[in-house]
Protein backbone atom coordinates (compact mmCIF):
# COMPACT_ATOMS: atom_id res chain seq x y z
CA UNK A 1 84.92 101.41 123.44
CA UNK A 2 87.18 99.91 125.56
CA UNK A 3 90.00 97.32 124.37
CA UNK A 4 89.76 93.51 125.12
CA UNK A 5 89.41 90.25 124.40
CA UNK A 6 85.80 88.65 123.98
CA UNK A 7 84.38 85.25 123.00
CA UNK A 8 80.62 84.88 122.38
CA UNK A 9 78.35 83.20 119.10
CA UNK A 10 78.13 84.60 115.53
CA UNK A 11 75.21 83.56 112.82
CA UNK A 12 74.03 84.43 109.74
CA UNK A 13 70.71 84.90 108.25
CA UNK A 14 71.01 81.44 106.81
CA UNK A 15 73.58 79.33 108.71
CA UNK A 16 73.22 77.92 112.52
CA UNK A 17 74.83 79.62 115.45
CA UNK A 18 78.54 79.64 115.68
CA UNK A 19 80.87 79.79 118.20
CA UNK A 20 83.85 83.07 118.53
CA UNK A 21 86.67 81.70 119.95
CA UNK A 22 87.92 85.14 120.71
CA UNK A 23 86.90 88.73 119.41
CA UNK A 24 89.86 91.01 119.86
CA UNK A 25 89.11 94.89 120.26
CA UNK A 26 92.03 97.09 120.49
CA UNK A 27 93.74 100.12 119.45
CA UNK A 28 91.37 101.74 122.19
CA UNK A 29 88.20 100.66 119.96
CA UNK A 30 89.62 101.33 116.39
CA UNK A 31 89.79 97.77 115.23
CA UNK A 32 88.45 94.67 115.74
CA UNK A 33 89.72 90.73 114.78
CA UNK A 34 87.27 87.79 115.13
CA UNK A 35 88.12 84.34 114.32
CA UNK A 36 85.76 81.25 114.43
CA UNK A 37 85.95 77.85 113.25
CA UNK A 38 83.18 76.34 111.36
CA UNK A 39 82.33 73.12 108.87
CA UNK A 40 83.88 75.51 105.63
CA UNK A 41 86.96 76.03 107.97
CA UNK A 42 88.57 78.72 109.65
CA UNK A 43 87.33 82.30 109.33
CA UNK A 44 89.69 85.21 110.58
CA UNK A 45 87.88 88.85 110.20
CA UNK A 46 89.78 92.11 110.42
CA UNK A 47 87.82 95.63 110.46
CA UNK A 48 89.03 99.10 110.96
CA UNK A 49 86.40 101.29 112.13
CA UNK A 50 85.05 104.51 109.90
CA UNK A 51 84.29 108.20 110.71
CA UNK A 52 80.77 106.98 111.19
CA UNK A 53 79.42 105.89 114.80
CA UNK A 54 80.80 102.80 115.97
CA UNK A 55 80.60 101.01 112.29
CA UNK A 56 83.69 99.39 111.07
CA UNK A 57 84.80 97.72 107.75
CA UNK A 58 87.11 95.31 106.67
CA UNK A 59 87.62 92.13 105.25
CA UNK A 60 87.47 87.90 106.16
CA UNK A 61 90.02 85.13 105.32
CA UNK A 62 87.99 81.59 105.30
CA UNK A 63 91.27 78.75 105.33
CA UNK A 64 90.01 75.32 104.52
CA UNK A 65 93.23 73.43 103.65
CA UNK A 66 95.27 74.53 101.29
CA UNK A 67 92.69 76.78 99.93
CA UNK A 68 91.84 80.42 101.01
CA UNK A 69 88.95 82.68 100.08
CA UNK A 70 88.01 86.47 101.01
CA UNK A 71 85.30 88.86 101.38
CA UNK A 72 84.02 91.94 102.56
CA UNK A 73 82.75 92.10 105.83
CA UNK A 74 80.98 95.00 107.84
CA UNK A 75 79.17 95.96 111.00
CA UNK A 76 77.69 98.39 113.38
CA UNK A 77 78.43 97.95 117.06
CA UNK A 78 76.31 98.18 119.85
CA UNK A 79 77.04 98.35 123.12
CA UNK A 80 74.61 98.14 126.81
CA UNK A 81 76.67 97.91 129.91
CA UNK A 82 78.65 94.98 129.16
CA UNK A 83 76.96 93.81 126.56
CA UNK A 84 77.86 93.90 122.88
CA UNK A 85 76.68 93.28 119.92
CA UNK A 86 77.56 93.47 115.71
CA UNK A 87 74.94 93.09 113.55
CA UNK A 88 76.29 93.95 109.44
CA UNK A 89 76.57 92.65 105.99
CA UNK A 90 78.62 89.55 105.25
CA UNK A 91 79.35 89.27 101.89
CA UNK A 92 81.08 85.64 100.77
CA UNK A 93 80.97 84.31 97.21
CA UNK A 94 79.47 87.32 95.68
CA UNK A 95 76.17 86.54 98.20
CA UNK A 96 75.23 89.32 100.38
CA UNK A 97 74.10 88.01 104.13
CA UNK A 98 73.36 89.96 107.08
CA UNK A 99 75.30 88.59 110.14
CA UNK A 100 75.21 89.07 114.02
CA UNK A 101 77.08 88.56 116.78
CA UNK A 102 77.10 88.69 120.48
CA UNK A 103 80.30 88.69 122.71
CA UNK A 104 80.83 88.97 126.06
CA UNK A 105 84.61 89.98 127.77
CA UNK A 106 87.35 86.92 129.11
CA UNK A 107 90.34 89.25 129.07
C-alpha cells in the first residue's frame, strides 16, 4: 500500500453518505487517519494495521463542542488499481455498525 493523501465518501449501515475530507495513509501503509465532518460533529479516526492482511484497528474521536466521545473502529482494505475501499465495524455508543468507505488519491 502506498502512502498518500485521499478524500472520498464514508456511510454507515444506517446513516446517509458522508463526505472524507482527507484519508491520510502513511508509514508506507501501516496506518491510516480519516477525518469527516458530520451533523454530530467532527470525527477524527486513527488505525494501526494488524499482522492480518490489510485489516487495521484503532480508535475515533467525535468533537461536538466542548464535548468529546470515543470508540472502536475497524476495517479491512481493499484495493483495485486505484481504487480503494474500507468496509469494517464501527462501534459508537456501545452500538455495533458496519461502515464503508471509498477514497480516491489528491496528494
Amino acid at each position: 500500500m502506498r502512502d498518500g493523501v485521499f478524500e472520498g465518501r464514508t456511510s454507515w449501515d444506517s446513516v446517509d453518505t458522508q463526505k472524507i475530507e482527507r484519508t491520510i495513509i502513511s508509514q508506507s501503509g501501516m496506518k491510516l487517519t480519516i477525518e469527516f465532518l458530520n451533523e454530530e460533529g467532527r470525527y477524527t479516526a486513527s488505525l494501526q494495521r494488524t499482522d492480518v492482511d490489510d485489516t487495521y484497528r484503532g480508535q475515533f474521536i467525535l468533537r461536538s463542542g466542548k464535548n468529546t466521545s470515543t470508540g472502536k473502529v475497524s476495517c479491512k482494505l481493499f484495493n483495485y488499481d486505484d481504487d480503494i475501499v474500507l468496509f469494517g465495524r464501527w462501534i459508537e455508543d456501545n452500538i455495533p455498525y458496519y461502515w464503508w468507505a471509498e477514497l480516491y488519491e489528491v496528494e
